[in-house]
N, C-alpha and C. Protein backbone atom coordinates (compact mmCIF):
# COMPACT_ATOMS: atom_id res chain seq x y z
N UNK A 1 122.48 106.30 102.37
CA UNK A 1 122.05 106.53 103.74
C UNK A 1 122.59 105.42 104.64
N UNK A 2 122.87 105.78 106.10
CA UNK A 2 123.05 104.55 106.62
C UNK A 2 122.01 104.22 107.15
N UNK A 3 122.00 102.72 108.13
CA UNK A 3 121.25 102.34 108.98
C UNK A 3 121.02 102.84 109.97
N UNK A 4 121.22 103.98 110.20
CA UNK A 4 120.71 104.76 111.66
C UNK A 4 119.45 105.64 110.67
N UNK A 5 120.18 106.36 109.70
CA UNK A 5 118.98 106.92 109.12
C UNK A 5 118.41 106.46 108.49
N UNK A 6 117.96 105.55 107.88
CA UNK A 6 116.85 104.44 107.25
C UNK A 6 115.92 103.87 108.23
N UNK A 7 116.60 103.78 109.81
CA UNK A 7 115.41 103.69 111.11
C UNK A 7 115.25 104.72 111.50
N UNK A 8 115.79 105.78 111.46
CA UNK A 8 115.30 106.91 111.52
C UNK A 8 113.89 107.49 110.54
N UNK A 9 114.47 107.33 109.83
CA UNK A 9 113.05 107.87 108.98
C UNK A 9 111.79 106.87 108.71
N UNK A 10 111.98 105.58 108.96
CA UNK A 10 110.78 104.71 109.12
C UNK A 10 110.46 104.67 110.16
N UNK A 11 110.95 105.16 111.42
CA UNK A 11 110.49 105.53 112.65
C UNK A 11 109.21 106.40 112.38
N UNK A 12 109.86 108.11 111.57
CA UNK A 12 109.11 108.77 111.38
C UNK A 12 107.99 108.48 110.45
N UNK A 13 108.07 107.78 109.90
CA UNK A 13 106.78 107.18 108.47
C UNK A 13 105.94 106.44 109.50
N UNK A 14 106.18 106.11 110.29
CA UNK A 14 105.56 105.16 111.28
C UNK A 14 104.91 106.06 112.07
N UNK A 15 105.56 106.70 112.84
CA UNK A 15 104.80 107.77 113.55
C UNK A 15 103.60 108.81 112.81
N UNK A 16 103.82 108.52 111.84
CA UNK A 16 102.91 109.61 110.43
C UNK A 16 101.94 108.47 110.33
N UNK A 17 102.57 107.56 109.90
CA UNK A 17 101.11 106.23 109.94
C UNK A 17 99.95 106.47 111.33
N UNK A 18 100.36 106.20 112.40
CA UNK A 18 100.16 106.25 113.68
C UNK A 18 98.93 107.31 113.55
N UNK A 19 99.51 108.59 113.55
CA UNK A 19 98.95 109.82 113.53
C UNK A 19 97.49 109.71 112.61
N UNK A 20 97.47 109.21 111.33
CA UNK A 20 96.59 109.12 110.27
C UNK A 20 95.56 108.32 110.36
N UNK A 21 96.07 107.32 111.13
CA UNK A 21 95.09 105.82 111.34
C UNK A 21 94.31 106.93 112.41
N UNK A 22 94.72 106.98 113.52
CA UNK A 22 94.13 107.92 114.70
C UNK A 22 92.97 109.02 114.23
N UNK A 23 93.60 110.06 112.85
CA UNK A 23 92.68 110.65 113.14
C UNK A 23 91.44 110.19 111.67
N UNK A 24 91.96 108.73 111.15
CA UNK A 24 91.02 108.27 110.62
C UNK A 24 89.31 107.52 111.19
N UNK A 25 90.34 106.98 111.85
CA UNK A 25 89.22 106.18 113.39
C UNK A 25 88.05 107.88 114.08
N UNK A 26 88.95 108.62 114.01
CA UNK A 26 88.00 109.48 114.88
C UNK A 26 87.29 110.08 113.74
N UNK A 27 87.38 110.11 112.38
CA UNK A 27 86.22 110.87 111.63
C UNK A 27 85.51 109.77 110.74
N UNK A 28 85.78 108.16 111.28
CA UNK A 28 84.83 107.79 111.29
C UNK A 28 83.52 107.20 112.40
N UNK A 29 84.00 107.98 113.60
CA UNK A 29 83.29 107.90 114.80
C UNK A 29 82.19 108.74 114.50
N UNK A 30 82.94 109.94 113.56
CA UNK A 30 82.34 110.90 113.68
C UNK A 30 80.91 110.41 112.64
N UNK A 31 81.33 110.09 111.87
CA UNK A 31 80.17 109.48 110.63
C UNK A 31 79.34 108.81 111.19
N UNK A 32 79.95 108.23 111.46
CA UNK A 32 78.74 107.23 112.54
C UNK A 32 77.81 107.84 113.70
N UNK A 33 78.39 108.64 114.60
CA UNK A 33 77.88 109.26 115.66
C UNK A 33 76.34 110.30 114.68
N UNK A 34 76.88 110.81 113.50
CA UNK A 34 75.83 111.63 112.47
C UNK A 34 74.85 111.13 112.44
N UNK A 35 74.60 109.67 112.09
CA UNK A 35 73.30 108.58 111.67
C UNK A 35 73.93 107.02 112.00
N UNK A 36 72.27 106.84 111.62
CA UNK A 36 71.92 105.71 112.69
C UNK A 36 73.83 104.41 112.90
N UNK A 37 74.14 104.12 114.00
CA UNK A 37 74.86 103.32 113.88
C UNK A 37 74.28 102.01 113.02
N UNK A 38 75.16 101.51 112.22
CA UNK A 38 75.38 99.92 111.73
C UNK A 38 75.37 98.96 112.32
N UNK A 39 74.60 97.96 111.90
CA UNK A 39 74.70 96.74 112.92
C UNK A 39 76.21 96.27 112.57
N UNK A 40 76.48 96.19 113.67
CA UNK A 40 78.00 95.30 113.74
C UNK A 40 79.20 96.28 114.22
N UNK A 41 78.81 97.65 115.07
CA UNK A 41 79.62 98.67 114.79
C UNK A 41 80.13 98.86 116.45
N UNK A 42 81.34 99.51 116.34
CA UNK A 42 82.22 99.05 117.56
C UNK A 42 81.56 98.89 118.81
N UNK A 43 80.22 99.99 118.93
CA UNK A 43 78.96 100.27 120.19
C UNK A 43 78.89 98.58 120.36
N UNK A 44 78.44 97.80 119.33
CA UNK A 44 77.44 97.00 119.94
C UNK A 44 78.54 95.36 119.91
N UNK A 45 79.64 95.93 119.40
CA UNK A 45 80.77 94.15 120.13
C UNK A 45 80.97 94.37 121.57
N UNK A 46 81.32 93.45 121.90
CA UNK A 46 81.38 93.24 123.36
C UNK A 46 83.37 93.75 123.41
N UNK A 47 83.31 93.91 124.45
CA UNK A 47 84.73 94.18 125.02
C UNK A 47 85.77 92.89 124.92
N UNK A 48 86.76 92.41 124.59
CA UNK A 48 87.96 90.95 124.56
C UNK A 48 87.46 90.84 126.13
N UNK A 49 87.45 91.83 126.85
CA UNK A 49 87.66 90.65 128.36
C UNK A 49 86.11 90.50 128.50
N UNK A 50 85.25 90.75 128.10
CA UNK A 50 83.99 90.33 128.49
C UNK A 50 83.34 89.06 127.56
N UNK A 51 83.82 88.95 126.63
CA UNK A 51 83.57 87.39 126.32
C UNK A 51 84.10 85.98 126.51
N UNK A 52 83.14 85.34 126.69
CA UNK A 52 83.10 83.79 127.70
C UNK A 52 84.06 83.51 126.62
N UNK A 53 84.69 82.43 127.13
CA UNK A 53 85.88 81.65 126.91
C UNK A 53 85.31 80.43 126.59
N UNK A 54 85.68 79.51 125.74
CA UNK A 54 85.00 78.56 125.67
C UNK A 54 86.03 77.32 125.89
N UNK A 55 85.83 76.21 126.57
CA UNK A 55 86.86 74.74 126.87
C UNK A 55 86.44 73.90 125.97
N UNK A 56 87.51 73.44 125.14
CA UNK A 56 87.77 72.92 124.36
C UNK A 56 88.30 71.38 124.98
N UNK A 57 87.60 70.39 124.83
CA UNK A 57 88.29 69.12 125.44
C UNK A 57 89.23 68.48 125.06
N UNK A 58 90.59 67.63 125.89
CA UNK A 58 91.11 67.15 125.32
C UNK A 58 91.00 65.45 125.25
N UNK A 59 89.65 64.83 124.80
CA UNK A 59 89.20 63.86 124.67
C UNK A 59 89.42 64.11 123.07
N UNK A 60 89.63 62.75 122.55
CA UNK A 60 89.79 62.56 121.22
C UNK A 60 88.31 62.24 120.28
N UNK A 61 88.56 63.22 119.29
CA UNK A 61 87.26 62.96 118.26
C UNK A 61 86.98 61.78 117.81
N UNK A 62 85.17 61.27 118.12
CA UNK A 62 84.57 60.71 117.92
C UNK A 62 85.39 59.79 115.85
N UNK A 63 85.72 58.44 115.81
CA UNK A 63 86.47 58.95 114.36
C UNK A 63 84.78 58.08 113.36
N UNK A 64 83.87 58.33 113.74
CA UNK A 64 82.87 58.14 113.09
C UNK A 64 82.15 59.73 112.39
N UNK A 65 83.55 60.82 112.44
CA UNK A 65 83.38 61.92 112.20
C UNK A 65 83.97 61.44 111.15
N UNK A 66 85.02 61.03 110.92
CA UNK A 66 86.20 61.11 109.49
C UNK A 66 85.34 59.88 108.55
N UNK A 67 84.43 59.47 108.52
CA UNK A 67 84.19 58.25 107.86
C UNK A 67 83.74 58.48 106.84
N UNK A 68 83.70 58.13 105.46
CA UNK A 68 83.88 59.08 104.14
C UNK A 68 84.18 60.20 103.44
N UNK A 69 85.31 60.65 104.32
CA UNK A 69 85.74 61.78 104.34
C UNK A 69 87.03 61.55 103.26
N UNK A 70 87.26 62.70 102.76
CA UNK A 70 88.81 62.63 101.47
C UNK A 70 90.03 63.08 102.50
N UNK A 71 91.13 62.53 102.05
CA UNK A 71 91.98 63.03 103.00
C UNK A 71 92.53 64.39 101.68
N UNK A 72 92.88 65.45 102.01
CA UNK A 72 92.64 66.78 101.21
C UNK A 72 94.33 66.65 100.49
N UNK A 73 93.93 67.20 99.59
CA UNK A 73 95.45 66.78 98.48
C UNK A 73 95.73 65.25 98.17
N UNK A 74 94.89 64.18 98.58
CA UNK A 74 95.69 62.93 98.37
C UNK A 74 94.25 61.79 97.66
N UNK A 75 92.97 62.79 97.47
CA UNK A 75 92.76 61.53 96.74
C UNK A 75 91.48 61.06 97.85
N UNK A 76 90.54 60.51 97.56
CA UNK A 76 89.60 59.23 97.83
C UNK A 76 90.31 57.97 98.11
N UNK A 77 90.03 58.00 99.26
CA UNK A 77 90.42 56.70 100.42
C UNK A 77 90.40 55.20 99.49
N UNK A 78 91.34 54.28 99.17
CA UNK A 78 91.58 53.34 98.68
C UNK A 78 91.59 53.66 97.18
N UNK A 79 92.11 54.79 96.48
CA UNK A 79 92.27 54.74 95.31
C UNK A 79 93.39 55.03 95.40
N UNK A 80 94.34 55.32 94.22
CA UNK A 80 95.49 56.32 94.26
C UNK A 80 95.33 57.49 93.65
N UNK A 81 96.77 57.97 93.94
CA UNK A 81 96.34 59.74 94.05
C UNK A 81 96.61 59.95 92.75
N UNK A 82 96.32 61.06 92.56
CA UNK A 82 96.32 61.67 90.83
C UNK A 82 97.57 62.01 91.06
């Protein structure tokens, strides 16, 4: 085959994906819509643009955070590493 038809036909596998996911989502709307919704179920998340954003500072961490802490892969602070 060439490369026109090898994107050709994963075009179409794609578009078949597309199609399946779609009418998977809708018969499990449908399940759901039957009995009681699940906690955690698309009804009750909030929308991407309706949740607060949160600011993150760029002040440097307190380093009485790192203080007996392992540094990860290397071992306990003043020994050597395995």
């Amino acid at each position: 085959m060439s490369q026109q038809d090898d994107l050709a036909t994963i075009q179409h596998r794609l578009d078949e994906l597309v199609q399946r996911v779609g009418q998977l989502e809708r018969t499990v709307d449908q399940l759901r819509g039957a009995g009681d919704q699940p906690r955690g179920s698309r009804a009750e998340r909030k929308p991407a643009e309706n949740r607060e954003l949160v600011t993150i500072p760029d002040v440097p961490y307190d380093n009485a955070l790192w203080t007996d802490s392992d540094d990860e892969g290397l071992g306990v602070r003043d020994r050597r590493a395995p």
